[in-house]
PDB file of N, CA and C in Angstrom:
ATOM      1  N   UNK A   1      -0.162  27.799   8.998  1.00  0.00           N
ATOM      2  CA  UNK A   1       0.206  26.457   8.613  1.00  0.00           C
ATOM      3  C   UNK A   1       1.626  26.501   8.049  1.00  0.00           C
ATOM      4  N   UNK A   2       2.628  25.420   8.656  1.00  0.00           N
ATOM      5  CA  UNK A   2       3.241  25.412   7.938  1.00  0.00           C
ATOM      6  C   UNK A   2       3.670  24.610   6.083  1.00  0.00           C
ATOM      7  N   UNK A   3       5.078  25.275   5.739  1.00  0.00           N
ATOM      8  CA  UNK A   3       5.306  25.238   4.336  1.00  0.00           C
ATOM      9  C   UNK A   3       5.023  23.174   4.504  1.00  0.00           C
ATOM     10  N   UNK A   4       5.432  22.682   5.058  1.00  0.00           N
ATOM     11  CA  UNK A   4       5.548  20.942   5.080  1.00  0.00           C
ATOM     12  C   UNK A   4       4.165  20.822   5.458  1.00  0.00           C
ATOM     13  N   UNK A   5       3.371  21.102   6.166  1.00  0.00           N
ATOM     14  CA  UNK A   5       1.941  20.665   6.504  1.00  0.00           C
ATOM     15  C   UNK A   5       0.920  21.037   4.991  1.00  0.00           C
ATOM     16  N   UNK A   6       1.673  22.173   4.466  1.00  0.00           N
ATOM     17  CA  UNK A   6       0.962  22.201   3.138  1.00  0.00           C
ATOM     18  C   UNK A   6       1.046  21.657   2.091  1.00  0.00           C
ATOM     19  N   UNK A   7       2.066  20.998   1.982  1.00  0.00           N
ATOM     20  CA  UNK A   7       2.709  20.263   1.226  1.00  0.00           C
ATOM     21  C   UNK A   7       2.268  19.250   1.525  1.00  0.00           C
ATOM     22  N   UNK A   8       1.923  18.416   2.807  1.00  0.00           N
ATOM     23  CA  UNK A   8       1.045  17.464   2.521  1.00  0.00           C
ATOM     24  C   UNK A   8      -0.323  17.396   2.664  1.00  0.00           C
ATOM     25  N   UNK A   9      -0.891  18.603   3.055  1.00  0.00           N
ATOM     26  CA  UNK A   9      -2.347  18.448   2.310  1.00  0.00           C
ATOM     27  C   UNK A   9      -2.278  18.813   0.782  1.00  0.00           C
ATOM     28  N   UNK A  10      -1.634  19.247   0.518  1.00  0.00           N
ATOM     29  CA  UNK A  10      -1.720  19.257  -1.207  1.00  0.00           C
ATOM     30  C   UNK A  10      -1.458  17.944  -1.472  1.00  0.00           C
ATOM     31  N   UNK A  11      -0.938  16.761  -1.342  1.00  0.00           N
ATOM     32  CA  UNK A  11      -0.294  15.457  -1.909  1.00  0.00           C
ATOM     33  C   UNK A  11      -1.911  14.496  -1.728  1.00  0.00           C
ATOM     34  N   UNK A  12      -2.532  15.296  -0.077  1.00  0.00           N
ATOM     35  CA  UNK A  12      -3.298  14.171   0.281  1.00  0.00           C
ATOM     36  C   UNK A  12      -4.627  15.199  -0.717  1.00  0.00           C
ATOM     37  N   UNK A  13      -4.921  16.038  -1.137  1.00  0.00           N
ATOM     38  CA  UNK A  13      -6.122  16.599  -1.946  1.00  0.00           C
ATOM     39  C   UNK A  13      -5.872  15.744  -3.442  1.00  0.00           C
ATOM     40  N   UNK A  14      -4.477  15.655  -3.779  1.00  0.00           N
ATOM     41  CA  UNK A  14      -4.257  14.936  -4.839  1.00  0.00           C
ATOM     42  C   UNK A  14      -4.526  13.459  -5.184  1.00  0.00           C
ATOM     43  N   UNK A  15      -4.370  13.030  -3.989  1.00  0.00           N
ATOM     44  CA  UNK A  15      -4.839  11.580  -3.902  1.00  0.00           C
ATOM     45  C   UNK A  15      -6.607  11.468  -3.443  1.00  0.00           C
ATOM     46  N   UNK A  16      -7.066  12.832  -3.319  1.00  0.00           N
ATOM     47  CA  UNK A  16      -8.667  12.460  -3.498  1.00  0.00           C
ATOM     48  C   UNK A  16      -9.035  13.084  -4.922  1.00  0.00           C
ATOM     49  N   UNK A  17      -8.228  13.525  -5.157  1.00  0.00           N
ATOM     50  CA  UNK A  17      -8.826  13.797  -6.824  1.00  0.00           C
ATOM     51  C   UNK A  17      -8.566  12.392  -7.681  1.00  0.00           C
ATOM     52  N   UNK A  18      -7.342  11.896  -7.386  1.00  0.00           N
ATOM     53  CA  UNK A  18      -7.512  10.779  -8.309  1.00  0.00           C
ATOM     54  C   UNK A  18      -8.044   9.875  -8.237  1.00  0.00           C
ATOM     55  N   UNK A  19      -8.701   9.780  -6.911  1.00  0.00           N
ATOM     56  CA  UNK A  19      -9.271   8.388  -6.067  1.00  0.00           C
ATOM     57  C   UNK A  19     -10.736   8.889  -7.009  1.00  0.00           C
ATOM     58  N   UNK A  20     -11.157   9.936  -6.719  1.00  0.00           N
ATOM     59  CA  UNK A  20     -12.733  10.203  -7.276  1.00  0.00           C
ATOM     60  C   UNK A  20     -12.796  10.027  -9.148  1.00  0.00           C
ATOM     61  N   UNK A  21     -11.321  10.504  -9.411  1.00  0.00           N
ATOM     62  CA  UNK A  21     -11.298  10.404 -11.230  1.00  0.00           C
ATOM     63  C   UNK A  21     -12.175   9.258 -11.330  1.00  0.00           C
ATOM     64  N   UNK A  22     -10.937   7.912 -10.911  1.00  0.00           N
ATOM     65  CA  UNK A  22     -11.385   6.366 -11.067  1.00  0.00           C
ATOM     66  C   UNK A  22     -12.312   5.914 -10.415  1.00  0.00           C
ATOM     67  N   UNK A  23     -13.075   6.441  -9.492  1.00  0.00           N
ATOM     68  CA  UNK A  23     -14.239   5.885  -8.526  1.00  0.00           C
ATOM     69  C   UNK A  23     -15.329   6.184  -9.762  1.00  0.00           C
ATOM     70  N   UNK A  24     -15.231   7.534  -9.876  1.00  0.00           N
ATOM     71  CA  UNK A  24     -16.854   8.435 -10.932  1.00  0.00           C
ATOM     72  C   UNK A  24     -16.297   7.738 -12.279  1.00  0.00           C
ATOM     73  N   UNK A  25     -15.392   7.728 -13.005  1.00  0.00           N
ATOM     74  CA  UNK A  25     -14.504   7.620 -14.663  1.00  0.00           C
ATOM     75  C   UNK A  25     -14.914   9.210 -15.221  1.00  0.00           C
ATOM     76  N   UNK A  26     -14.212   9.817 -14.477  1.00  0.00           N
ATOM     77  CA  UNK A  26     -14.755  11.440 -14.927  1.00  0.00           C
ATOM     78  C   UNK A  26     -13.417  12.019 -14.430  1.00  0.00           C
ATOM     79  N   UNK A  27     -13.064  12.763 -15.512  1.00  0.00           N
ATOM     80  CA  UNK A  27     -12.028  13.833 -15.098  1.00  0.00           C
ATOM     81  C   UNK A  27     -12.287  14.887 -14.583  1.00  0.00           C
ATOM     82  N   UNK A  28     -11.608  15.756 -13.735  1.00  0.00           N
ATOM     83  CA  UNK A  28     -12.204  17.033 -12.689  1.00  0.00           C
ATOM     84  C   UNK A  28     -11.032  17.911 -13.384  1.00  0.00           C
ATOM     85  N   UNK A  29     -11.975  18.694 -14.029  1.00  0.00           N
ATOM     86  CA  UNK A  29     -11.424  19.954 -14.570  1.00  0.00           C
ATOM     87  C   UNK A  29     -10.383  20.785 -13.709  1.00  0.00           C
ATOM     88  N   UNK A  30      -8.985  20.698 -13.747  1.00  0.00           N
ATOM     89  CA  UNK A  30      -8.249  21.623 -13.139  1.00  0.00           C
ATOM     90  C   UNK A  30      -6.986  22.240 -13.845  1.00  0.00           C
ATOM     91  N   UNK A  31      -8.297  23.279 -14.762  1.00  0.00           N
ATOM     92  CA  UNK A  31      -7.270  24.015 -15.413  1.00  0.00           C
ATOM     93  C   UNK A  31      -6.349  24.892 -14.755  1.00  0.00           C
ATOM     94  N   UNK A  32      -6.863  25.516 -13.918  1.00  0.00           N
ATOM     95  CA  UNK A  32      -6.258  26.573 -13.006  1.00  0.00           C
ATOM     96  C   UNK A  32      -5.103  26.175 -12.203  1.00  0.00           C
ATOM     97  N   UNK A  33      -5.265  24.918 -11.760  1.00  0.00           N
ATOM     98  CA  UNK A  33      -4.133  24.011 -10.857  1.00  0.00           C
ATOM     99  C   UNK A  33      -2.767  23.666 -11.958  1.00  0.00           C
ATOM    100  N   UNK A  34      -3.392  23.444 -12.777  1.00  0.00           N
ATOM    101  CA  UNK A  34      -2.762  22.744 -14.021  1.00  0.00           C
ATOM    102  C   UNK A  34      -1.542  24.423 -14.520  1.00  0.00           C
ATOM    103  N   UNK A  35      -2.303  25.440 -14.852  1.00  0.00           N
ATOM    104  CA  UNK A  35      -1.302  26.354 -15.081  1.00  0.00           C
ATOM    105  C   UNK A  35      -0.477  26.788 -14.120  1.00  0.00           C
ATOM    106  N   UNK A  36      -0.340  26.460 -12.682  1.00  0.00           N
ATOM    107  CA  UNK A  36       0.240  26.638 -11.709  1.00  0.00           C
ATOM    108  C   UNK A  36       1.693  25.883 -11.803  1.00  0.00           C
ATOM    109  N   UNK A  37       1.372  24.956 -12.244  1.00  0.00           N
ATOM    110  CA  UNK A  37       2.634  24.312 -12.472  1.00  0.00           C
ATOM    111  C   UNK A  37       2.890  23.846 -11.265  1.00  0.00           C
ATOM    112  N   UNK A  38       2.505  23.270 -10.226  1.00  0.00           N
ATOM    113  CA  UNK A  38       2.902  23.450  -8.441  1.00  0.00           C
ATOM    114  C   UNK A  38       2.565  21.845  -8.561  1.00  0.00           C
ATOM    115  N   UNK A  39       3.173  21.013  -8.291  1.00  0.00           N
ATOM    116  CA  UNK A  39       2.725  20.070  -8.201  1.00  0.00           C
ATOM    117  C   UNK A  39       3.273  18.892  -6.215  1.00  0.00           C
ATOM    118  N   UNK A  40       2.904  18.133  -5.580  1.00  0.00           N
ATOM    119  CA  UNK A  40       2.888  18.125  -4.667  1.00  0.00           C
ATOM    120  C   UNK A  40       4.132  17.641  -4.599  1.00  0.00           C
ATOM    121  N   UNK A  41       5.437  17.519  -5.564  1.00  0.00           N
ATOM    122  CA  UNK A  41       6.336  16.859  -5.116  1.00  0.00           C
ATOM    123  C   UNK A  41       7.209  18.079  -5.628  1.00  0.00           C
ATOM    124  N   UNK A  42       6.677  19.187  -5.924  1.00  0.00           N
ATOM    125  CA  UNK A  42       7.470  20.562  -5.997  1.00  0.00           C
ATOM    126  C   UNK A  42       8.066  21.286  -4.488  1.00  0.00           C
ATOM    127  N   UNK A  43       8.745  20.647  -3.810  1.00  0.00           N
ATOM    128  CA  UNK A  43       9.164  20.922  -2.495  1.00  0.00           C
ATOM    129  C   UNK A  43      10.082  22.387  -2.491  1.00  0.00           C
ATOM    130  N   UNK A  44      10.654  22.537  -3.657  1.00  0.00           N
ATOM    131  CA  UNK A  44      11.390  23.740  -3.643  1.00  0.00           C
ATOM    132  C   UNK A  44      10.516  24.668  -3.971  1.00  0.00           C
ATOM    133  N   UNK A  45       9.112  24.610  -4.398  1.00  0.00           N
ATOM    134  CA  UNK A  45       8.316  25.980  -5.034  1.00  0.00           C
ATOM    135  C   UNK A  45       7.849  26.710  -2.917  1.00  0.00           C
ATOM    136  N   UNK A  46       7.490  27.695  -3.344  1.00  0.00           N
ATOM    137  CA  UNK A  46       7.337  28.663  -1.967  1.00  0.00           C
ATOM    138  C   UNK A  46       6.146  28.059  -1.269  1.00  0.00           C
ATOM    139  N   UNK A  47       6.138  28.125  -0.310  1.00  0.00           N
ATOM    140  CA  UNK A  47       4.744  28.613   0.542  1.00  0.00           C
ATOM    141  C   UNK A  47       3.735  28.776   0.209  1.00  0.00           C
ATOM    142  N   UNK A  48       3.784  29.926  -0.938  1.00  0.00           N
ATOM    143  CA  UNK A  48       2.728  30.562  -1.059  1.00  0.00           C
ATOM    144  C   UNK A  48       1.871  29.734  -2.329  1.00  0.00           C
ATOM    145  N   UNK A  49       2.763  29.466  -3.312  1.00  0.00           N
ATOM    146  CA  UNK A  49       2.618  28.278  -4.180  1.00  0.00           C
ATOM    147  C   UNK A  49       2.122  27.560  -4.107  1.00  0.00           C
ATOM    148  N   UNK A  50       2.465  26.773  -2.952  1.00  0.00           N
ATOM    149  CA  UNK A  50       1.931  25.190  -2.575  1.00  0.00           C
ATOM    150  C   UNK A  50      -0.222  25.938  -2.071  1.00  0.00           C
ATOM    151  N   UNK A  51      -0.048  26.848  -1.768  1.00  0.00           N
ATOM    152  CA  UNK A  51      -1.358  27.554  -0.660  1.00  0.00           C
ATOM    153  C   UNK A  51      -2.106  27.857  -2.096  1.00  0.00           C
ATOM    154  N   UNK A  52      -1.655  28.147  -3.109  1.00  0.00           N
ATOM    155  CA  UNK A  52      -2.217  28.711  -4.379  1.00  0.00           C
ATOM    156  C   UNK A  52      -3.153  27.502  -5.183  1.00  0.00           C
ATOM    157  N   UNK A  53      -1.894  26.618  -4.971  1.00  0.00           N
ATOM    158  CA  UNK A  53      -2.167  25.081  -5.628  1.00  0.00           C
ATOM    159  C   UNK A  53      -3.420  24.445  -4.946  1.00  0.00           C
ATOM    160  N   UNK A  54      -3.602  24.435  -3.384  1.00  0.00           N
ATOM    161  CA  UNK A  54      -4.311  23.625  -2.617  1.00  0.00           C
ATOM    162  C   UNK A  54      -5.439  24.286  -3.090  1.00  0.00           C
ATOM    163  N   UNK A  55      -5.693  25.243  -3.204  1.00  0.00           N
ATOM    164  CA  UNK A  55      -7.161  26.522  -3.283  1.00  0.00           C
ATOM    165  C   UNK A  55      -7.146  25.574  -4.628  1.00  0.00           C
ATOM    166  N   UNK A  56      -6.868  26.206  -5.446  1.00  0.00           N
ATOM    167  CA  UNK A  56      -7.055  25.725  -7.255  1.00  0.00           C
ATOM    168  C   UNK A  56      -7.255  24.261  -7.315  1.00  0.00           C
ATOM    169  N   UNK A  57      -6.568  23.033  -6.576  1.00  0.00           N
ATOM    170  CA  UNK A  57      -7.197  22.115  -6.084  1.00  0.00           C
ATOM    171  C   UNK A  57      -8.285  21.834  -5.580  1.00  0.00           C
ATOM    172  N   UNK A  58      -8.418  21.971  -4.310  1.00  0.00           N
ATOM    173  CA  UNK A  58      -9.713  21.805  -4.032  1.00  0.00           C
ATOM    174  C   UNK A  58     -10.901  22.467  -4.667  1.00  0.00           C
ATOM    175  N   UNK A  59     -10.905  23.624  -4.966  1.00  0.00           N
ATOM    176  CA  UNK A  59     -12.013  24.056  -5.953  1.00  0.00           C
ATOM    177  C   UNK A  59     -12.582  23.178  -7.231  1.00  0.00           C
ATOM    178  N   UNK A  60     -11.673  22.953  -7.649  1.00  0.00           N
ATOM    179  CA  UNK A  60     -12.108  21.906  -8.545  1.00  0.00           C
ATOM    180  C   UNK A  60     -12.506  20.645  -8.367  1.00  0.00           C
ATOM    181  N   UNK A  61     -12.111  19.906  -6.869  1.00  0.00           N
ATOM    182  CA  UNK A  61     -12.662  18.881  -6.877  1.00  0.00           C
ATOM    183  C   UNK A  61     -14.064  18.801  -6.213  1.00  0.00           C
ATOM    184  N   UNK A  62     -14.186  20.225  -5.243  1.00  0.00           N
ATOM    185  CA  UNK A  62     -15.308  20.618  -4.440  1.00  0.00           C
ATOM    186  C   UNK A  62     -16.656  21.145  -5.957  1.00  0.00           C
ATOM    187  N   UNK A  63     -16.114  21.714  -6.905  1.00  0.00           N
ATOM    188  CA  UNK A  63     -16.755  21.885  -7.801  1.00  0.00           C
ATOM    189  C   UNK A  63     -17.709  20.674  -8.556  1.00  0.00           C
ATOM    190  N   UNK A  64     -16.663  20.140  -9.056  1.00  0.00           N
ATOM    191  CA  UNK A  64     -17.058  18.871  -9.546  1.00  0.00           C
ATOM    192  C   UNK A  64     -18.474  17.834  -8.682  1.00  0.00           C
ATOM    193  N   UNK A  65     -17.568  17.782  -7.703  1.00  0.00           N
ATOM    194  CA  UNK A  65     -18.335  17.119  -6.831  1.00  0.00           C
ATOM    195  C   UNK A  65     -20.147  17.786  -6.368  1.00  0.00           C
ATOM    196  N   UNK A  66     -20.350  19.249  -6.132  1.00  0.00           N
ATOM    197  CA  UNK A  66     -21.449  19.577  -6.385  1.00  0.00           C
ATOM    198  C   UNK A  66     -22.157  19.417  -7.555  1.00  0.00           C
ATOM    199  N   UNK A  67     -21.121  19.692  -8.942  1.00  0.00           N
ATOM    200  CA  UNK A  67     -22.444  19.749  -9.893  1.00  0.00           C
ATOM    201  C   UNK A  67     -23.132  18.168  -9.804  1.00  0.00           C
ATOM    202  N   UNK A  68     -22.118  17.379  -9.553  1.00  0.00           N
ATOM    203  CA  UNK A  68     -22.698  15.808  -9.207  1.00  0.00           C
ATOM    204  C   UNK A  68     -23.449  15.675  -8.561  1.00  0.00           C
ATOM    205  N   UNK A  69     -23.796  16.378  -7.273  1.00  0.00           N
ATOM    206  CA  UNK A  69     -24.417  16.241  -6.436  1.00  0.00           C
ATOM    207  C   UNK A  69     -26.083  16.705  -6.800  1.00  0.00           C
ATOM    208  N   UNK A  70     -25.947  18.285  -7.911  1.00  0.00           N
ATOM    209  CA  UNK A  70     -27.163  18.569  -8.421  1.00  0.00           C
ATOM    210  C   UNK A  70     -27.671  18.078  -9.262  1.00  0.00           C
ATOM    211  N   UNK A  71     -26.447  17.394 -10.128  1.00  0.00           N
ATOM    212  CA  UNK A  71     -27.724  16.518 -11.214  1.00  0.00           C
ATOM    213  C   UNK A  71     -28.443  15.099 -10.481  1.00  0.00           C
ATOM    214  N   UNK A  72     -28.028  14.612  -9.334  1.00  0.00           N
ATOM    215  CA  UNK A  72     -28.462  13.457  -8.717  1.00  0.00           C
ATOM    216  C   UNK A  72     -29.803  14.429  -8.007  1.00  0.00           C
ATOM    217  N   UNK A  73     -30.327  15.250  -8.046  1.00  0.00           N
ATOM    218  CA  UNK A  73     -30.929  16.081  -6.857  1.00  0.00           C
ATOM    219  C   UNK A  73     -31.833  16.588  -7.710  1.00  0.00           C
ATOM    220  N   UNK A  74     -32.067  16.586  -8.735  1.00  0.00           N
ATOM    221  CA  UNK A  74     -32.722  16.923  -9.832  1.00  0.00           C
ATOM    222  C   UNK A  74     -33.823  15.645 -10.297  1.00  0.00           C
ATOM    223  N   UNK A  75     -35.533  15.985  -9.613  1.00  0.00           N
ATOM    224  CA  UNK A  75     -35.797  14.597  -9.894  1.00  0.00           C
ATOM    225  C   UNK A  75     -36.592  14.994 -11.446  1.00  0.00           C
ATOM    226  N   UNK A  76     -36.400  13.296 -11.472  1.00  0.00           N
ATOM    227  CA  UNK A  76     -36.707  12.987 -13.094  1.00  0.00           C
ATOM    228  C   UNK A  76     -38.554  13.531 -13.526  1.00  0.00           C
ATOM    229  N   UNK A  77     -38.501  13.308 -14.624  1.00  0.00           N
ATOM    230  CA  UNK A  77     -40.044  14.128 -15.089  1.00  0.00           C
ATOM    231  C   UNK A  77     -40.876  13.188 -15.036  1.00  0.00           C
ATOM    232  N   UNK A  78     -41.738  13.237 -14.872  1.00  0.00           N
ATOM    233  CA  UNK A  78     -43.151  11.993 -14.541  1.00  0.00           C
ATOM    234  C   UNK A  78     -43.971  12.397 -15.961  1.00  0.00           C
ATOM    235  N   UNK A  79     -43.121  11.433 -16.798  1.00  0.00           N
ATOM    236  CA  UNK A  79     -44.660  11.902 -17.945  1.00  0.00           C
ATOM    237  C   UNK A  79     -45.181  10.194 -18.324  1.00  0.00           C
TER     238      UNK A  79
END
């Protein structure tokens, strides 16, 4: 892939993290993205950067999004 094709799937992972923030009202933990410092309008950071960022991105929103998925999947107690 190239350095510009990653660069905009990082912009477009960013715009589903924030779309889901305000959809759920839940913040998605991305500490890891967050110390990266890489952000999608960092055009001068490397290649490898932007590839570092997308991983640490999506993990967190793929994260999030399961534990959501298990507490909905979790049925309630019949007492």
């Amino acid at each position: 892939m190239k350095k510009q094709e990653l660069i905009h799937l990082h912009g477009l992972l960013a715009e589903v993290g924030n779309y889901y923030e305000q959809r759920e009202n839940e913040d998605i933990p991305l500490d890891e993205y967050e110390e990266l410092g890489v952000r999608p309008t960092s055009i001068h950071k490397s290649k490898t950067d932007h590839k570092a960022a997308v991983f640490a991105l999506a993990g967190g929103i793929t994260s999030t999004m399961h534990g959501e998925e298990t507490e909905d999947a979790v049925p309630a107690s019949a007492d």
